[in-house]
Protein backbone atom coordinates (compact mmCIF):
# COMPACT_ATOMS: atom_id res chain seq x y z
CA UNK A 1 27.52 23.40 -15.47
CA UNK A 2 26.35 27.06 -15.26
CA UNK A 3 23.21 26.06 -16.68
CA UNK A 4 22.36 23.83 -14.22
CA UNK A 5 23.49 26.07 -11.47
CA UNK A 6 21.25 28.45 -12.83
CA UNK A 7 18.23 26.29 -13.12
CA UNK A 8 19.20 25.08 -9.44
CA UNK A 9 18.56 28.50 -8.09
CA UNK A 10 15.97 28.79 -10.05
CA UNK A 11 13.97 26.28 -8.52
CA UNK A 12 15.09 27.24 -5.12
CA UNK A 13 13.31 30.95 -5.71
CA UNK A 14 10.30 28.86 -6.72
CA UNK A 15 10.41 26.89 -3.82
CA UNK A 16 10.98 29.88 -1.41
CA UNK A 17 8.19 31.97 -3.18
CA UNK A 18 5.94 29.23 -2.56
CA UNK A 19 6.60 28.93 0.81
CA UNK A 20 6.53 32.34 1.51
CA UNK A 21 2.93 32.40 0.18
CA UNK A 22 1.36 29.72 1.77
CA UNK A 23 2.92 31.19 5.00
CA UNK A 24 1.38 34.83 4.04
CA UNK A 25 -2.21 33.10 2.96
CA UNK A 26 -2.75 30.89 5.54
CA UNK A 27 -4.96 31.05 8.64
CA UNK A 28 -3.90 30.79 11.53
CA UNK A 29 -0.43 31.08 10.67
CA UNK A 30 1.14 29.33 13.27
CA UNK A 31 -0.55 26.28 12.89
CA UNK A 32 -0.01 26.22 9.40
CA UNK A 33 3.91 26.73 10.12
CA UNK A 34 4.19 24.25 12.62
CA UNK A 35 2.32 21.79 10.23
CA UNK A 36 4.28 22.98 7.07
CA UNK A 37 7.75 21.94 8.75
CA UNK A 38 8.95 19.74 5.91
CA UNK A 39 8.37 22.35 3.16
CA UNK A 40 10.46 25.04 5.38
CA UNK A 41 13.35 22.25 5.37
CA UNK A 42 13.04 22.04 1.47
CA UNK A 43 13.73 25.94 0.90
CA UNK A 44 16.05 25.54 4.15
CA UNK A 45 18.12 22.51 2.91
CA UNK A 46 18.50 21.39 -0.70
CA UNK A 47 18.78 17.46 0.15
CA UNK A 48 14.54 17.40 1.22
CA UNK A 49 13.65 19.52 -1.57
CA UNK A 50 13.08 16.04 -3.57
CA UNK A 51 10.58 14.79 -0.59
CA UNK A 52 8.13 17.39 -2.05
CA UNK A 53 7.53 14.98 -4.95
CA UNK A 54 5.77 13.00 -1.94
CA UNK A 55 2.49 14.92 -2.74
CA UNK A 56 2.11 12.89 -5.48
CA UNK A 57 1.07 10.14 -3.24
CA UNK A 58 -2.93 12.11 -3.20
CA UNK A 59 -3.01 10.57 -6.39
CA UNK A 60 -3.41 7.44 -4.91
CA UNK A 61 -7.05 8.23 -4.10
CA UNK A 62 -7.70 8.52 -7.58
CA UNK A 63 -5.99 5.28 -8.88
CA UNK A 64 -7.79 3.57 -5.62
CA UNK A 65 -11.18 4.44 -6.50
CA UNK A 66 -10.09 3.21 -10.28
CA UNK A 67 -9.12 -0.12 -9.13
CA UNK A 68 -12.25 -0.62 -6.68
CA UNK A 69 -12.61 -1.53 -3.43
CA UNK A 70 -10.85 -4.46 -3.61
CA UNK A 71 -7.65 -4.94 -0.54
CA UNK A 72 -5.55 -6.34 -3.12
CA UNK A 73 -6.04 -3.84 -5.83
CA UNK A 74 -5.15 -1.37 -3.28
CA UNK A 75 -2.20 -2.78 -2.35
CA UNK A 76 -0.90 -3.27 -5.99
CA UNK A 77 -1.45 0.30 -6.58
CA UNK A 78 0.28 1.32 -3.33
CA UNK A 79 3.20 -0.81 -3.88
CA UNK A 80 3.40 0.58 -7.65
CA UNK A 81 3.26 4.19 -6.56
CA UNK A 82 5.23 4.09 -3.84
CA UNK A 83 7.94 2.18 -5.21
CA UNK A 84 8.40 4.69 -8.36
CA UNK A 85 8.26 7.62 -5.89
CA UNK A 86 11.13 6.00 -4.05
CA UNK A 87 13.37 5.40 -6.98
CA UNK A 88 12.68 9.07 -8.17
CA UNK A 89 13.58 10.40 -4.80
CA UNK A 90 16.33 7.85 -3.90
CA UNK A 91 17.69 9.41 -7.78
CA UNK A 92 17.77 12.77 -6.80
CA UNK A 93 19.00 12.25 -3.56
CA UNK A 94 21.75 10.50 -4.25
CA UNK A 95 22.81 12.64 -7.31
CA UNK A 96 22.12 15.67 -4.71
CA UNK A 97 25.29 13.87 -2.42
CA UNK A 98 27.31 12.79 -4.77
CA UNK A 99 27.85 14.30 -7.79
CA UNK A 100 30.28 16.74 -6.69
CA UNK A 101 32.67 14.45 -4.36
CA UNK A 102 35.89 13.15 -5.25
CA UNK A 103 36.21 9.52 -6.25
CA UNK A 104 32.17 9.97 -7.19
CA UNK A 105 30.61 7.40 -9.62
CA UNK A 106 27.38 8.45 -9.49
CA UNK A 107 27.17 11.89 -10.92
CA UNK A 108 24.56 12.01 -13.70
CA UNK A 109 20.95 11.86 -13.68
CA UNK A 110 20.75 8.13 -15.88
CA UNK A 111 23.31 6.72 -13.67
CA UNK A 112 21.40 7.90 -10.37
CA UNK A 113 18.18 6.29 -11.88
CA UNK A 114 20.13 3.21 -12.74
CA UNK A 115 21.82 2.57 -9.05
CA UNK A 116 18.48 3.74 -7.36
CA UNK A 117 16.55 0.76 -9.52
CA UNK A 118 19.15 -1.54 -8.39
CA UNK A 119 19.29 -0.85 -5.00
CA UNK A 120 15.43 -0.91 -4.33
CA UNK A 121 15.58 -4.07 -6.10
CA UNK A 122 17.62 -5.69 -4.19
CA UNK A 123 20.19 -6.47 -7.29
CA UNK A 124 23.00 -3.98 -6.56
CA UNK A 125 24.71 -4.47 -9.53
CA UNK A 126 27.99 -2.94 -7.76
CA UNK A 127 29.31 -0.95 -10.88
CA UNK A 128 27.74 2.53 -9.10
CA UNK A 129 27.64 3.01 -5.32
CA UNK A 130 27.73 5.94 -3.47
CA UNK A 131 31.16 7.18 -1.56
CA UNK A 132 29.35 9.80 0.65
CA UNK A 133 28.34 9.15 3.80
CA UNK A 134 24.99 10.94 3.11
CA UNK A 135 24.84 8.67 0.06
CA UNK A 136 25.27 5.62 1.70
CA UNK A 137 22.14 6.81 4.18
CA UNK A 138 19.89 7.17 1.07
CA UNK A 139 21.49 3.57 -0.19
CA UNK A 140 20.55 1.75 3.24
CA UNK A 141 16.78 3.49 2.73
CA UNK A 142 16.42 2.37 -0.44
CA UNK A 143 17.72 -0.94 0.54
CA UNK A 144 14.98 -1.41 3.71
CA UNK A 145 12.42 0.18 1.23
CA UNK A 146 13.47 -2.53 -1.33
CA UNK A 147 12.95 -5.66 1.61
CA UNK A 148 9.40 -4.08 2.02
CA UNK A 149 8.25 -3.47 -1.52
CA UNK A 150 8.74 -7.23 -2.25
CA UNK A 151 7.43 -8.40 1.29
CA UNK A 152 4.48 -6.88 -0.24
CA UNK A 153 4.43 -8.32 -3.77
CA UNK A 154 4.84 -11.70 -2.60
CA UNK A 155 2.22 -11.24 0.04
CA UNK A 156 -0.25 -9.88 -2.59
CA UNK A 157 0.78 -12.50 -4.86
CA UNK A 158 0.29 -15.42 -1.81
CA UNK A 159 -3.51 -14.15 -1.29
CA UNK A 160 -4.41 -13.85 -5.11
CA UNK A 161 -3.03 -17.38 -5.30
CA UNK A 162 -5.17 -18.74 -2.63
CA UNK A 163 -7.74 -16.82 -3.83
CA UNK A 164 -7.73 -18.49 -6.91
CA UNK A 165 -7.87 -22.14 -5.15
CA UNK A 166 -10.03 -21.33 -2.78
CA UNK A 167 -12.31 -20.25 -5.30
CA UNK A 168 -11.74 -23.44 -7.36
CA UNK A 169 -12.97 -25.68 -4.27
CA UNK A 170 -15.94 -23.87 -3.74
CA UNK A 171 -17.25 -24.35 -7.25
CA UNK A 172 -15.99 -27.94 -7.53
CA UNK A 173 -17.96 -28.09 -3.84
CA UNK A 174 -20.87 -26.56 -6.11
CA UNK A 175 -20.89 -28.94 -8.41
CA UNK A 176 -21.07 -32.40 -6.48
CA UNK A 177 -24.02 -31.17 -4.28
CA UNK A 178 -25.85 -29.92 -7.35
CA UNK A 179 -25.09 -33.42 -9.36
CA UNK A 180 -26.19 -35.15 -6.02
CA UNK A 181 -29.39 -33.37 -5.68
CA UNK A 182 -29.84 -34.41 -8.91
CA UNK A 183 -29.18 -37.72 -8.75
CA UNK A 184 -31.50 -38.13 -5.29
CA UNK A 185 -34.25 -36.33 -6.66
CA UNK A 186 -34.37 -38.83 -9.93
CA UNK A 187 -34.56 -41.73 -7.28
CA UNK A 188 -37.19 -39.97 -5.77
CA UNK A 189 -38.81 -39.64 -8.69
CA UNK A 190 -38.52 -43.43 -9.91
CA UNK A 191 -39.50 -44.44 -6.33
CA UNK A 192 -42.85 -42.37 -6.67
CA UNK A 193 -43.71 -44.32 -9.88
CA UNK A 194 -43.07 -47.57 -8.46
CA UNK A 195 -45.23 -47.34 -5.56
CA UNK A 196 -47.78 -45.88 -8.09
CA UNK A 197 -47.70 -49.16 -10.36
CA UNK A 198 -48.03 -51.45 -7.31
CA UNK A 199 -50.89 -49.31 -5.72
CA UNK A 200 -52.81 -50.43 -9.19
């Protein structure tokens, strides 16, 4: 338990030191301050210091341009990123609350990871829930973050699925006029040599 006091602090002199730089390099100041508000809650408050592991969503540039241009593609990788970010953050949140109340189920890392997975998936198991009234916030966030996260999938699933059909029409479409141009241009052709035989 000292150990991870320790390594608590820790990371809150990392955070601070961080802030305090940024705030010392950056020009103007006050603009960056008044833009920076979330970080100064992070060093401030321990519960938002896991929101910093939001600025891993600039990766999603990255994985965008990988998967193309496509609006699905996007979507899957939004919904992918997003919804791992969530659980990691609904973890740590939760674990922040809870681990050190009385009657608390919830008070290691695994089991955090656990309840957050079933939450956002809509499952909720019941053998871990949160007693805190802070815990039960982060449970009802993860539980409207859960309802979204598979509005999406099925949505992206609905379009690839007419995608697919819609597709399959258009070449069957394809096919019949190409088989009747075919079959009116071999008429054509054995009306030509008709009217050629009778002309003799």
């Amino acid at each position: 338990m000292i150990a991870l006091d320790v390594a608590l602090l820790v990371l809150w002199v990392v955070f601070a030191v961080d802030y305090v730089a940024r705030l010392a390099l950056a020009k103007p100041r006050a603009r960056w301050f008044w833009r920076n508000i979330p970080l100064l809650l992070m060093v401030v408050l321990p519960f938002f210091r896991p929101l910093y592991l939001l600025r891993l969503m600039t990766l999603l540039a990255v994985l965008r341009k990988a998967t193309g241009s496509a609006f699905r593609g996007t979507v899957t990788v939004y919904v992918t990123v997003s919804a791992l970010v969530i659980i990691l953050i609904g973890a740590l949140g939760v674990l922040d609350a809870e681990q050190n109340a009385d009657g608390a189920l919830i008070t290691t890392f695994p089991d955090a990871l656990w309840w957050a997975l079933g939450t956002i998936t809509t499952v909720g198991y019941g053998d871990l829930y949160p007693v805190t009234g802070t815990g039960r916030i982060i449970a009802s966030g993860l539980m409207i973050a859960g309802i979204a996260l598979v509005g999406s999938v099925t949505a992206t699933l609905a379009s690839w699925f007419v995608e697919r059909i819609k597709d399959v029409d258009e070449q069957a479409k394809a096919e019949r006029a190409a088989k009747e141009a075919a079959a009116g241009g071999a008429s054509s052709v054995g009306d030509g040599g008709e009217g050629g035989e009778q002309a003799r």
